[in-house]
PDB file of N, CA and C in Angstrom:
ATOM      1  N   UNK A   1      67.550 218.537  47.726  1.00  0.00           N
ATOM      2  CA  UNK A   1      67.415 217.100  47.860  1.00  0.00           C
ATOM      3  C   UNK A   1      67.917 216.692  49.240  1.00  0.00           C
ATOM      4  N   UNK A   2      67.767 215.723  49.678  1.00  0.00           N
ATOM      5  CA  UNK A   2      67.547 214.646  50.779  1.00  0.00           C
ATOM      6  C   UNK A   2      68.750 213.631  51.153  1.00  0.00           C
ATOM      7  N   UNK A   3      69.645 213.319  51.767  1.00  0.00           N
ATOM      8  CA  UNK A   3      70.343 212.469  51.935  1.00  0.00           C
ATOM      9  C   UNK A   3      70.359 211.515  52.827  1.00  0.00           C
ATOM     10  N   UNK A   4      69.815 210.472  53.224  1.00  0.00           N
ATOM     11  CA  UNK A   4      69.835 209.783  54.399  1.00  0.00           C
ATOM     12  C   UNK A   4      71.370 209.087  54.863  1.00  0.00           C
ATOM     13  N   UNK A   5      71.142 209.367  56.302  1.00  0.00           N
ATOM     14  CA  UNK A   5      72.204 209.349  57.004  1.00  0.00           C
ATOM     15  C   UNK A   5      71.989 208.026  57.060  1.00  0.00           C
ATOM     16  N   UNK A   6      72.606 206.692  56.686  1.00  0.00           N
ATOM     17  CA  UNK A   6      72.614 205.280  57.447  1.00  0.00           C
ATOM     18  C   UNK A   6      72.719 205.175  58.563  1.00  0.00           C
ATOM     19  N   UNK A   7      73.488 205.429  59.546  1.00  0.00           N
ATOM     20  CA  UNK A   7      73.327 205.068  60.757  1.00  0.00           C
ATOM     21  C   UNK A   7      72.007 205.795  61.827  1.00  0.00           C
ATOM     22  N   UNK A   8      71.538 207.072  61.496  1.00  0.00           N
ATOM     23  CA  UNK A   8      70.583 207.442  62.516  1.00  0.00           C
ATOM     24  C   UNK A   8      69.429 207.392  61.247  1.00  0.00           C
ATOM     25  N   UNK A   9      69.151 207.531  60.182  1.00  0.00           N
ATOM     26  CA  UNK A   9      67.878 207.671  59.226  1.00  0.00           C
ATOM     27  C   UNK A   9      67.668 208.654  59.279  1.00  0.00           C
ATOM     28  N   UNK A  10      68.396 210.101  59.582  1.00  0.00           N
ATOM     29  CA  UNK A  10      67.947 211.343  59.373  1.00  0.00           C
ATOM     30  C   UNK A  10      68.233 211.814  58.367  1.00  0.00           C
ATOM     31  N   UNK A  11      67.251 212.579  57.602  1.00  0.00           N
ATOM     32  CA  UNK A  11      67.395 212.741  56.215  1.00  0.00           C
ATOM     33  C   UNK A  11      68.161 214.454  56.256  1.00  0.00           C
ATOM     34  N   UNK A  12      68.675 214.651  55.569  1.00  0.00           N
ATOM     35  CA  UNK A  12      70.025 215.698  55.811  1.00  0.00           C
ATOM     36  C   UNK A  12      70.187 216.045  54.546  1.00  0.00           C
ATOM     37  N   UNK A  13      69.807 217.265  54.704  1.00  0.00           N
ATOM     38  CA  UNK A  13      69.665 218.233  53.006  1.00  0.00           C
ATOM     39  C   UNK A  13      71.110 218.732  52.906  1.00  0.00           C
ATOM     40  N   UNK A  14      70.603 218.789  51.656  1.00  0.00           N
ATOM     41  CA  UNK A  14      71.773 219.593  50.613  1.00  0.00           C
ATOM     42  C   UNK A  14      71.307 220.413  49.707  1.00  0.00           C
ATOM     43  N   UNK A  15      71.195 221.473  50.111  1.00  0.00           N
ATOM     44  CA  UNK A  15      70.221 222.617  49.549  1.00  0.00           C
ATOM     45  C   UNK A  15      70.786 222.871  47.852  1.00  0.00           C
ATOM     46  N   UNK A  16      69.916 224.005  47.845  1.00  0.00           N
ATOM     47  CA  UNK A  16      70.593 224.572  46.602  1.00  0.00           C
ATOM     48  C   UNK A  16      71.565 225.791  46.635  1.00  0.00           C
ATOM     49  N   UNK A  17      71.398 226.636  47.658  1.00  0.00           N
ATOM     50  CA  UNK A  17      72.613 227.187  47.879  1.00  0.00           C
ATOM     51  C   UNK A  17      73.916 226.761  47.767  1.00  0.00           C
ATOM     52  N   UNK A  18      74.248 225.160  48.505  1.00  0.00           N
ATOM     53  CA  UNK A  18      75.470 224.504  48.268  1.00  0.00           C
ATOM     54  C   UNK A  18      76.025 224.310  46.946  1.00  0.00           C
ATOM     55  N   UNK A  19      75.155 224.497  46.039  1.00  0.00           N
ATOM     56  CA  UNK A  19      75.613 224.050  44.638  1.00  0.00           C
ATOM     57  C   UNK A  19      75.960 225.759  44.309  1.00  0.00           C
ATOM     58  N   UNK A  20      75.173 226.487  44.319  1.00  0.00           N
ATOM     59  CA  UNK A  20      75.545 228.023  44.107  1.00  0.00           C
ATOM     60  C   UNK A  20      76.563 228.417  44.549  1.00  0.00           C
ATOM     61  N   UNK A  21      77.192 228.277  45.931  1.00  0.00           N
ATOM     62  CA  UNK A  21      77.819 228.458  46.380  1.00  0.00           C
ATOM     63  C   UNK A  21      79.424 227.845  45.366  1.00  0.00           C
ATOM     64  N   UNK A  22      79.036 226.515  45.308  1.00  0.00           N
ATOM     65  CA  UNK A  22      80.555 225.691  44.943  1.00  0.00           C
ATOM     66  C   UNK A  22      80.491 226.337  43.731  1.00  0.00           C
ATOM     67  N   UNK A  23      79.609 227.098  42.840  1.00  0.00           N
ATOM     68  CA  UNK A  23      79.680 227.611  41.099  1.00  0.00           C
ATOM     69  C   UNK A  23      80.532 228.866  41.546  1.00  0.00           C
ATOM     70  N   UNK A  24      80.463 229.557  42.393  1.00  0.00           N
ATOM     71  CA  UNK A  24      80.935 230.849  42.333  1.00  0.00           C
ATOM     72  C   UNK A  24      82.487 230.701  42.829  1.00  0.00           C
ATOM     73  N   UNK A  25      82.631 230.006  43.577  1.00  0.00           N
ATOM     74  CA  UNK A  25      84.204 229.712  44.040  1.00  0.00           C
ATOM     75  C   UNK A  25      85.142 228.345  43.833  1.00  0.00           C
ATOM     76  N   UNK A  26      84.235 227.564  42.190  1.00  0.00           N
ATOM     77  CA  UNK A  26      84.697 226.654  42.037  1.00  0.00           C
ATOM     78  C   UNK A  26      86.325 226.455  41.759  1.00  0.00           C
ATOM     79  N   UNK A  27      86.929 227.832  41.300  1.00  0.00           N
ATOM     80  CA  UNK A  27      88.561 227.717  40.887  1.00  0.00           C
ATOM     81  C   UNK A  27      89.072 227.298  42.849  1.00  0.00           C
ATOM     82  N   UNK A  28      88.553 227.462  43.456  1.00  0.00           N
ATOM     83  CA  UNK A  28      88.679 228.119  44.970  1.00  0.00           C
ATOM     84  C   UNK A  28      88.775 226.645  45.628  1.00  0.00           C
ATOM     85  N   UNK A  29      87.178 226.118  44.792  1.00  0.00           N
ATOM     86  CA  UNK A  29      87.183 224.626  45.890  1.00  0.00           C
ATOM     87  C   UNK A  29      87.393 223.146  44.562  1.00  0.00           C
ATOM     88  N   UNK A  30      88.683 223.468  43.742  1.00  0.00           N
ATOM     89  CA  UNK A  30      88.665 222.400  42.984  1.00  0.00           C
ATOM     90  C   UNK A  30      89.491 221.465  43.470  1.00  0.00           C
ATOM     91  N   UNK A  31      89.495 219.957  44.062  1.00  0.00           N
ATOM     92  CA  UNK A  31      90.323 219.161  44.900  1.00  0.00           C
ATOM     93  C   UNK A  31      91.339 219.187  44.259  1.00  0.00           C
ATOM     94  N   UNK A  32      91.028 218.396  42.432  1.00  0.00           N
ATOM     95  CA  UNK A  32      92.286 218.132  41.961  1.00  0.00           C
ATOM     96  C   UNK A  32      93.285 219.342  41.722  1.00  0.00           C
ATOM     97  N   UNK A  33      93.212 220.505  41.728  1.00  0.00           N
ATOM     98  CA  UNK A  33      93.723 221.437  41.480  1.00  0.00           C
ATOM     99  C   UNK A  33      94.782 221.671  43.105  1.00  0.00           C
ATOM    100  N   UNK A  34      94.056 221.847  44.047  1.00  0.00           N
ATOM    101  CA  UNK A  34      94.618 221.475  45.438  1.00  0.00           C
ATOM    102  C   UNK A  34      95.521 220.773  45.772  1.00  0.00           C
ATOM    103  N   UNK A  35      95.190 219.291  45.446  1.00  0.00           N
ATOM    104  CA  UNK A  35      95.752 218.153  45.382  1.00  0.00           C
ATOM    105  C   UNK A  35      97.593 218.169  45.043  1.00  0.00           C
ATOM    106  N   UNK A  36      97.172 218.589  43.711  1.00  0.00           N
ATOM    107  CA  UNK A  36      98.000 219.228  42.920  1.00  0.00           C
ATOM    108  C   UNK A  36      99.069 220.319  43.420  1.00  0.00           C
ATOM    109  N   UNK A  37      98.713 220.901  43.650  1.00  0.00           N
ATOM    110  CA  UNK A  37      99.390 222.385  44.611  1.00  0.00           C
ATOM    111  C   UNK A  37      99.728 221.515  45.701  1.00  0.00           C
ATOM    112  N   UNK A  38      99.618 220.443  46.635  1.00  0.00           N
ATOM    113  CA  UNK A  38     100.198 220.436  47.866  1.00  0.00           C
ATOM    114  C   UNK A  38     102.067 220.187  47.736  1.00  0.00           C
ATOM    115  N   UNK A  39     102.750 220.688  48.738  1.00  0.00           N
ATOM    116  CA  UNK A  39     103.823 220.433  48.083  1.00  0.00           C
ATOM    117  C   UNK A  39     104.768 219.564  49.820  1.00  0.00           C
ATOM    118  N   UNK A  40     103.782 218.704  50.229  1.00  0.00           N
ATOM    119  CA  UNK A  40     104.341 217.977  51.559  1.00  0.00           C
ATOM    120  C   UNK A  40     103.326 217.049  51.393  1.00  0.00           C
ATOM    121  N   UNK A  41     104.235 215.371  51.691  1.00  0.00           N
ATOM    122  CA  UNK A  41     103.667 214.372  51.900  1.00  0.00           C
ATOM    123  C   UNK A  41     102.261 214.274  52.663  1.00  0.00           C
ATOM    124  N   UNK A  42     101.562 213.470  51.809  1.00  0.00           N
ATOM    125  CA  UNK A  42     100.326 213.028  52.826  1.00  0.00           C
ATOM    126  C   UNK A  42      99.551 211.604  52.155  1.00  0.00           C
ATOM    127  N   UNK A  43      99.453 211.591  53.530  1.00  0.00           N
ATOM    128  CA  UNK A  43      98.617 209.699  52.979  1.00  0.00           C
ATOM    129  C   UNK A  43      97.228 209.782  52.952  1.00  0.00           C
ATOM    130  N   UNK A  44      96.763 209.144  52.120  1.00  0.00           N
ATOM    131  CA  UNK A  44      95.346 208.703  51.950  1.00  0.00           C
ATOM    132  C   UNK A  44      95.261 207.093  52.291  1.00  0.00           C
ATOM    133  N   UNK A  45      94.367 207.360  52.830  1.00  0.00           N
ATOM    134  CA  UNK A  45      93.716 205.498  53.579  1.00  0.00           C
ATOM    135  C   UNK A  45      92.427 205.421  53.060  1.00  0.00           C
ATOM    136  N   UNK A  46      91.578 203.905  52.608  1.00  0.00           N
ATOM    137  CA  UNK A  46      90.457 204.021  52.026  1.00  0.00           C
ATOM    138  C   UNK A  46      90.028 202.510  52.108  1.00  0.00           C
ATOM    139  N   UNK A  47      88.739 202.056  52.348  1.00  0.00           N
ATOM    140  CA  UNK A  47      88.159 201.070  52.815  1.00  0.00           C
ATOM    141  C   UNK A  47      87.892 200.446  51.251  1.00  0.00           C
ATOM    142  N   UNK A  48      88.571 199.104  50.827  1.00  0.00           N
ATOM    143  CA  UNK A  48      88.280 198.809  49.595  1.00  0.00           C
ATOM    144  C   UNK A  48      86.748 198.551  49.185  1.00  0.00           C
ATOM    145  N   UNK A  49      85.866 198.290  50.325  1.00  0.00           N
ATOM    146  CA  UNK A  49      84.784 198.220  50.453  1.00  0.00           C
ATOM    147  C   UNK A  49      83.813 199.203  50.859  1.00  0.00           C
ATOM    148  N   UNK A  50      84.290 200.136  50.718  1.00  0.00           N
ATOM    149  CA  UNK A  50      83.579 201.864  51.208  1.00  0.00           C
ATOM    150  C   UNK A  50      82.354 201.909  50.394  1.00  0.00           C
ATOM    151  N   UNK A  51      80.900 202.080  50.909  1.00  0.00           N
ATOM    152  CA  UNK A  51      79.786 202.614  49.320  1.00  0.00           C
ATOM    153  C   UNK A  51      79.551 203.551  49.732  1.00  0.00           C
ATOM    154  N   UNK A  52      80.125 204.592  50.091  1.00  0.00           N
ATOM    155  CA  UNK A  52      80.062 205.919  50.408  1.00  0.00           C
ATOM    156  C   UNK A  52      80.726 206.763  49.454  1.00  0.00           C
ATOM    157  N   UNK A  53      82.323 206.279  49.402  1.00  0.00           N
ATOM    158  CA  UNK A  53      83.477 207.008  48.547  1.00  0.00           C
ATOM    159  C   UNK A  53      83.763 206.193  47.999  1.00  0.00           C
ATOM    160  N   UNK A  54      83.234 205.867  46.456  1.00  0.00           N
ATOM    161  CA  UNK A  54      84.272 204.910  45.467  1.00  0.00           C
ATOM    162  C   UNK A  54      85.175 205.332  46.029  1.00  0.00           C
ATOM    163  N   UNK A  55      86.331 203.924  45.946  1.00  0.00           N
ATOM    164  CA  UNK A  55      87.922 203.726  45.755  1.00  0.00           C
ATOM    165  C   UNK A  55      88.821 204.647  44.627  1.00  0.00           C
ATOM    166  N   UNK A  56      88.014 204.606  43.768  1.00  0.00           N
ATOM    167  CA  UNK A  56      88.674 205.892  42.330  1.00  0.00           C
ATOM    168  C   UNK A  56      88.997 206.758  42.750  1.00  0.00           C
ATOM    169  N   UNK A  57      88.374 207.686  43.571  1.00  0.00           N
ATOM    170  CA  UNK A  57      88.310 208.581  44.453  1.00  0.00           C
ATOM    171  C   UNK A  57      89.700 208.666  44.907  1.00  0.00           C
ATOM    172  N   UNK A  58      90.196 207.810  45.851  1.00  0.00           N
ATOM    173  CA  UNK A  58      91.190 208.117  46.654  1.00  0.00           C
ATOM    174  C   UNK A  58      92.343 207.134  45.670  1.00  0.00           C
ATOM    175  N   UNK A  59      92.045 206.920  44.550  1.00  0.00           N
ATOM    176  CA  UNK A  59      93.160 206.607  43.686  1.00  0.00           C
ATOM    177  C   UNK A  59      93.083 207.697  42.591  1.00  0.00           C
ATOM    178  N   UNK A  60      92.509 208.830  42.097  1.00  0.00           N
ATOM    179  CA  UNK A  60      92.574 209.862  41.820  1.00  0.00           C
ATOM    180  C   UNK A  60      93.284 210.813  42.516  1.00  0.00           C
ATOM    181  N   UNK A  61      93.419 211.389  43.669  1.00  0.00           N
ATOM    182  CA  UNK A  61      94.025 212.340  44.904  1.00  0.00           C
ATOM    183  C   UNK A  61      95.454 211.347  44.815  1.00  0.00           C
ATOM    184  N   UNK A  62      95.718 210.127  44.979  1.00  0.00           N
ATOM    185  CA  UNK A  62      96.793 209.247  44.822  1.00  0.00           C
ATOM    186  C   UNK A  62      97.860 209.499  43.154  1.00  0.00           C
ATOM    187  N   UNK A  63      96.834 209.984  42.054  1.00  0.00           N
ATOM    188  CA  UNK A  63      97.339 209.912  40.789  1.00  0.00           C
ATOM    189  C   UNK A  63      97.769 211.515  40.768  1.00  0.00           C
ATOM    190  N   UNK A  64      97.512 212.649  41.449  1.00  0.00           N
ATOM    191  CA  UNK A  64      97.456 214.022  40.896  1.00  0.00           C
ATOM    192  C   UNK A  64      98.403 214.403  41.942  1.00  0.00           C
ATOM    193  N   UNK A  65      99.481 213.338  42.908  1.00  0.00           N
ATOM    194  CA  UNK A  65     100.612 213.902  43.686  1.00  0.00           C
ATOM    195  C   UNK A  65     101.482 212.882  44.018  1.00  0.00           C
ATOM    196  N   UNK A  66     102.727 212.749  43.430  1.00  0.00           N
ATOM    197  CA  UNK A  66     103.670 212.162  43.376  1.00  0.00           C
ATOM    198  C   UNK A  66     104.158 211.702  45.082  1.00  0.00           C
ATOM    199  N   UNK A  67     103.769 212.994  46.049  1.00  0.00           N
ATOM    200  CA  UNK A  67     104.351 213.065  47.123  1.00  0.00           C
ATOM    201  C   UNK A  67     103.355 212.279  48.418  1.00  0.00           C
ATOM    202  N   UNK A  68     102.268 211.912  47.538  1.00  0.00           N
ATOM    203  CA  UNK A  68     100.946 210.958  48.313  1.00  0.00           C
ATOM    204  C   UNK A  68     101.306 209.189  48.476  1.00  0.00           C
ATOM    205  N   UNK A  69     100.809 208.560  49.794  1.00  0.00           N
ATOM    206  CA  UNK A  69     100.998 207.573  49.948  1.00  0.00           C
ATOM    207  C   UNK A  69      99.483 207.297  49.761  1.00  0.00           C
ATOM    208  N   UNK A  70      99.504 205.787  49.299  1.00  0.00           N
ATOM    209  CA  UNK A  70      97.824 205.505  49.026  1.00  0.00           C
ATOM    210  C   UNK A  70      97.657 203.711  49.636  1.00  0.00           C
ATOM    211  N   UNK A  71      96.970 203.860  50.982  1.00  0.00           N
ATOM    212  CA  UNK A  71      97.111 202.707  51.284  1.00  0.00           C
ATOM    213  C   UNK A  71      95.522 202.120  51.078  1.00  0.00           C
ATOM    214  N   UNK A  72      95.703 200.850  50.756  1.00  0.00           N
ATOM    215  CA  UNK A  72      93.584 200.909  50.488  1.00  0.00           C
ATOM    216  C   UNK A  72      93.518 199.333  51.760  1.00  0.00           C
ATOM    217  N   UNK A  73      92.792 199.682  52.617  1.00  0.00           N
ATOM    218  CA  UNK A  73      92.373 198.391  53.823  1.00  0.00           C
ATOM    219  C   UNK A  73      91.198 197.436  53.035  1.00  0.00           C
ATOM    220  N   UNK A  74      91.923 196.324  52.900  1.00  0.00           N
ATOM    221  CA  UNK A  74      91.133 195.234  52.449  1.00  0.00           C
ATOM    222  C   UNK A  74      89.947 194.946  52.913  1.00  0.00           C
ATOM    223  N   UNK A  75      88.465 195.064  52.653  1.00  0.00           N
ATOM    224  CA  UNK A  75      87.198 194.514  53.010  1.00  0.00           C
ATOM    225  C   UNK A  75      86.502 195.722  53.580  1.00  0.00           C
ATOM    226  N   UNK A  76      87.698 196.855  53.915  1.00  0.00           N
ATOM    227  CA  UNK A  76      87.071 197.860  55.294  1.00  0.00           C
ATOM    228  C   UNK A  76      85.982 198.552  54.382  1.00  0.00           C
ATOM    229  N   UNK A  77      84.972 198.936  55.337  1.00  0.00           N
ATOM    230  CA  UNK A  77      84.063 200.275  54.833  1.00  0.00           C
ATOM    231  C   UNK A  77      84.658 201.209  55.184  1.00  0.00           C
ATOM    232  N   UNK A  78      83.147 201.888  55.001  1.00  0.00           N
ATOM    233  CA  UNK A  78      83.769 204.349  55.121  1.00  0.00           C
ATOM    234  C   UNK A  78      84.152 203.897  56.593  1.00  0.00           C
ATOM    235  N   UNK A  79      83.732 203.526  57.645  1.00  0.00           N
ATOM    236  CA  UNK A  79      83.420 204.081  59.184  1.00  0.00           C
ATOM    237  C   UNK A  79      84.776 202.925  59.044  1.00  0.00           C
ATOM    238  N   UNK A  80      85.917 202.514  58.549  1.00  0.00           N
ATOM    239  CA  UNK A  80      87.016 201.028  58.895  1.00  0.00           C
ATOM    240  C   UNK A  80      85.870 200.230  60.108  1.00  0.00           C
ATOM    241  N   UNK A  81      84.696 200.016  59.946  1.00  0.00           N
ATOM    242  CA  UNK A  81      84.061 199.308  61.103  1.00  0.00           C
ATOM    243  C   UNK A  81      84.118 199.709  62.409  1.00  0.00           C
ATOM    244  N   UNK A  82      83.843 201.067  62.513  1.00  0.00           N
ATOM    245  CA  UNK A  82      83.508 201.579  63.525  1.00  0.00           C
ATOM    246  C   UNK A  82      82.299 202.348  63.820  1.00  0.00           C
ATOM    247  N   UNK A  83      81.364 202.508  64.903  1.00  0.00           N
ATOM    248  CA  UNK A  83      80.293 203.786  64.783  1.00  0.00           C
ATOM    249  C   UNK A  83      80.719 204.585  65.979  1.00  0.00           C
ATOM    250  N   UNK A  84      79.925 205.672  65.975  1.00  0.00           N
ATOM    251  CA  UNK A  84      79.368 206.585  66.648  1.00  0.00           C
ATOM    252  C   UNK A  84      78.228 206.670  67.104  1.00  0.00           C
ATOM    253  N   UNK A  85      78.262 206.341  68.803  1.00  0.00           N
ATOM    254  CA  UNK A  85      79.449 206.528  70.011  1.00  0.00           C
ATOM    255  C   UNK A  85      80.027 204.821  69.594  1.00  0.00           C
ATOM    256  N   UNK A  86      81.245 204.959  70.226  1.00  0.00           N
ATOM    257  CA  UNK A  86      82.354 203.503  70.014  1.00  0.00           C
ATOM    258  C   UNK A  86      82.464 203.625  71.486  1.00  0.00           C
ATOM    259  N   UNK A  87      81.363 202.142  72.066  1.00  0.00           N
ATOM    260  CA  UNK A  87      81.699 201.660  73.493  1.00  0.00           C
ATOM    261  C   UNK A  87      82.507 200.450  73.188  1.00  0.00           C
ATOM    262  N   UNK A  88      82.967 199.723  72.433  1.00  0.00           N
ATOM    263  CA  UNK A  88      83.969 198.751  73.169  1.00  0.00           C
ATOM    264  C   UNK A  88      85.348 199.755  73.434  1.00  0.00           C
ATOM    265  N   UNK A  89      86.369 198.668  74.000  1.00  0.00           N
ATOM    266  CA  UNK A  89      87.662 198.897  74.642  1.00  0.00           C
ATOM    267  C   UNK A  89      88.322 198.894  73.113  1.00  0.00           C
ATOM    268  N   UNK A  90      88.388 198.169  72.841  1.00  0.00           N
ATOM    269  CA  UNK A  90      88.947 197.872  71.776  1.00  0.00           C
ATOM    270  C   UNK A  90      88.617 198.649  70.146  1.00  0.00           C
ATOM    271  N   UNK A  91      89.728 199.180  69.070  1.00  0.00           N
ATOM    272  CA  UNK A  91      89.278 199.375  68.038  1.00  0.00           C
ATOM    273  C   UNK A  91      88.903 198.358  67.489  1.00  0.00           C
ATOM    274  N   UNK A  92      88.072 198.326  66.187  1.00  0.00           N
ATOM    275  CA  UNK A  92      88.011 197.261  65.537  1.00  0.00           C
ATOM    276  C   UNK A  92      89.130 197.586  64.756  1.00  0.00           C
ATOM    277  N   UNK A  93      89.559 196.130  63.567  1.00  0.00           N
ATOM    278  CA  UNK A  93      90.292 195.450  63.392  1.00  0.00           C
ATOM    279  C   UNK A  93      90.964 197.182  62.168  1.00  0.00           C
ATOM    280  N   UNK A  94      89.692 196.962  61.070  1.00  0.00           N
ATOM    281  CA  UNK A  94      90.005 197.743  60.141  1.00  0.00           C
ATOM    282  C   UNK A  94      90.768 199.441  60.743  1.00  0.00           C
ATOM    283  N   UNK A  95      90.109 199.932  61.771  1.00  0.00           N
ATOM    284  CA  UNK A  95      90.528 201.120  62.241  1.00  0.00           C
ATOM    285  C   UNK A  95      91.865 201.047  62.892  1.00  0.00           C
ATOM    286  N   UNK A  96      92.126 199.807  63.500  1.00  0.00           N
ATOM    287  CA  UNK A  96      93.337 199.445  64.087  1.00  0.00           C
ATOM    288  C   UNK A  96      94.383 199.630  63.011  1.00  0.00           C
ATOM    289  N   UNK A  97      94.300 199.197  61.947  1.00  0.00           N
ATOM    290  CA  UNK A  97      95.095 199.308  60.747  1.00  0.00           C
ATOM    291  C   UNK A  97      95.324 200.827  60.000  1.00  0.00           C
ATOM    292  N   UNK A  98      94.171 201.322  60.301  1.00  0.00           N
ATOM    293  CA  UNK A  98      94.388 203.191  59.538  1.00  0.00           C
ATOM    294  C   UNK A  98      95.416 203.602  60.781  1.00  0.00           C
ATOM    295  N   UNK A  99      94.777 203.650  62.137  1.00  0.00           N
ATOM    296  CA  UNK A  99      95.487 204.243  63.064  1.00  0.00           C
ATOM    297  C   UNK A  99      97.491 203.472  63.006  1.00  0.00           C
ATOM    298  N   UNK A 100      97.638 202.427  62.866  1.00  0.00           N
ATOM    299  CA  UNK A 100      99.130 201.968  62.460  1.00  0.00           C
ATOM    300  C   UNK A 100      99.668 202.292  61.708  1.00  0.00           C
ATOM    301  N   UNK A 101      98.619 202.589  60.558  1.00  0.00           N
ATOM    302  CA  UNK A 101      99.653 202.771  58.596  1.00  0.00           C
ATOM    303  C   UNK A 101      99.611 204.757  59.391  1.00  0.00           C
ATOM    304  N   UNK A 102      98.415 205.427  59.734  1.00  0.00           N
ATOM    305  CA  UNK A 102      98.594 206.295  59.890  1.00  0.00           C
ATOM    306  C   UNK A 102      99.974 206.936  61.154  1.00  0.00           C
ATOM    307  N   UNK A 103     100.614 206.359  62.084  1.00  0.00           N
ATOM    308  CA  UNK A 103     101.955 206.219  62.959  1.00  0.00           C
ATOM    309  C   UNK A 103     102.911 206.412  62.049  1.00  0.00           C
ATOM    310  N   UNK A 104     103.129 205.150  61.733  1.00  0.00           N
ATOM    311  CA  UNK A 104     104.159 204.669  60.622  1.00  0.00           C
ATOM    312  C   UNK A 104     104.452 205.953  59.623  1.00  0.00           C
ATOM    313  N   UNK A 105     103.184 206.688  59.281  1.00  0.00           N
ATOM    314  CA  UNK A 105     103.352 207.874  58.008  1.00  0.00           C
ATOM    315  C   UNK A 105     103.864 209.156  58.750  1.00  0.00           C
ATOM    316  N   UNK A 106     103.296 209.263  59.839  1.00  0.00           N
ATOM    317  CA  UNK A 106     103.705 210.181  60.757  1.00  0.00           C
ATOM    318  C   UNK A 106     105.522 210.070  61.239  1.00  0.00           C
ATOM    319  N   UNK A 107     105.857 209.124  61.403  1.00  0.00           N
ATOM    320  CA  UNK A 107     107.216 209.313  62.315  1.00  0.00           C
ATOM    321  C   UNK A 107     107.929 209.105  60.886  1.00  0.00           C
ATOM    322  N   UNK A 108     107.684 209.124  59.647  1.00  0.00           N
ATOM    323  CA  UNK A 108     108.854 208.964  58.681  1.00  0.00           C
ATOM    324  C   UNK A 108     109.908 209.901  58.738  1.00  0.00           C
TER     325      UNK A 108
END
């Protein structure tokens, strides 16, 4: 099957190998199981407005580690309102906010 990319319209497979692949090494590539096993802080950031990655998502990875910070940016999408290439000077607003909460998590 077919995935279209929103920003360029290139349609971008996902074969069937990929699914074969994840059956044979699924104990290998299970997140929550991962998740689970990490044993050092880490934050998750997530655009309450993302239609890429439900929010559940990153309040799931938030529920399966005590040692996770879970910050969710009000209104932001997947990209916090940014594309690729990013010609202004400036971040936008939402990315400005991952890159701060993300500082802040860093120098604790």
């Amino acid at each position: 099957s077919y995935i279209e990319n929103s920003r360029t319209k290139q349609q971008m497979p996902h074969y069937f190998q990929f699914y074969e692949n994840f059956i044979a090494n699924k104990e290998r590539l299970n997140i929550q199981q991962a998740v689970k096993n990490l044993s050092i802080p880490y934050l998750i950031v997530h655009g309450s407005e993302d239609p890429t990655v439900n929010l559940q998502e990153a309040k799931n990875l938030h529920s399966w580690n005590t040692l996770s910070e879970l910050h969710t940016i009000k209104n932001a999408n997947h990209t916090f309102g940014s594309s690729h290439p990013w010609k202004e000077k400036r971040l936008p607003n939402h990315l400005k906010q991952v890159l701060e909460k993300s500082i802040v998590f860093v120098n604790k």
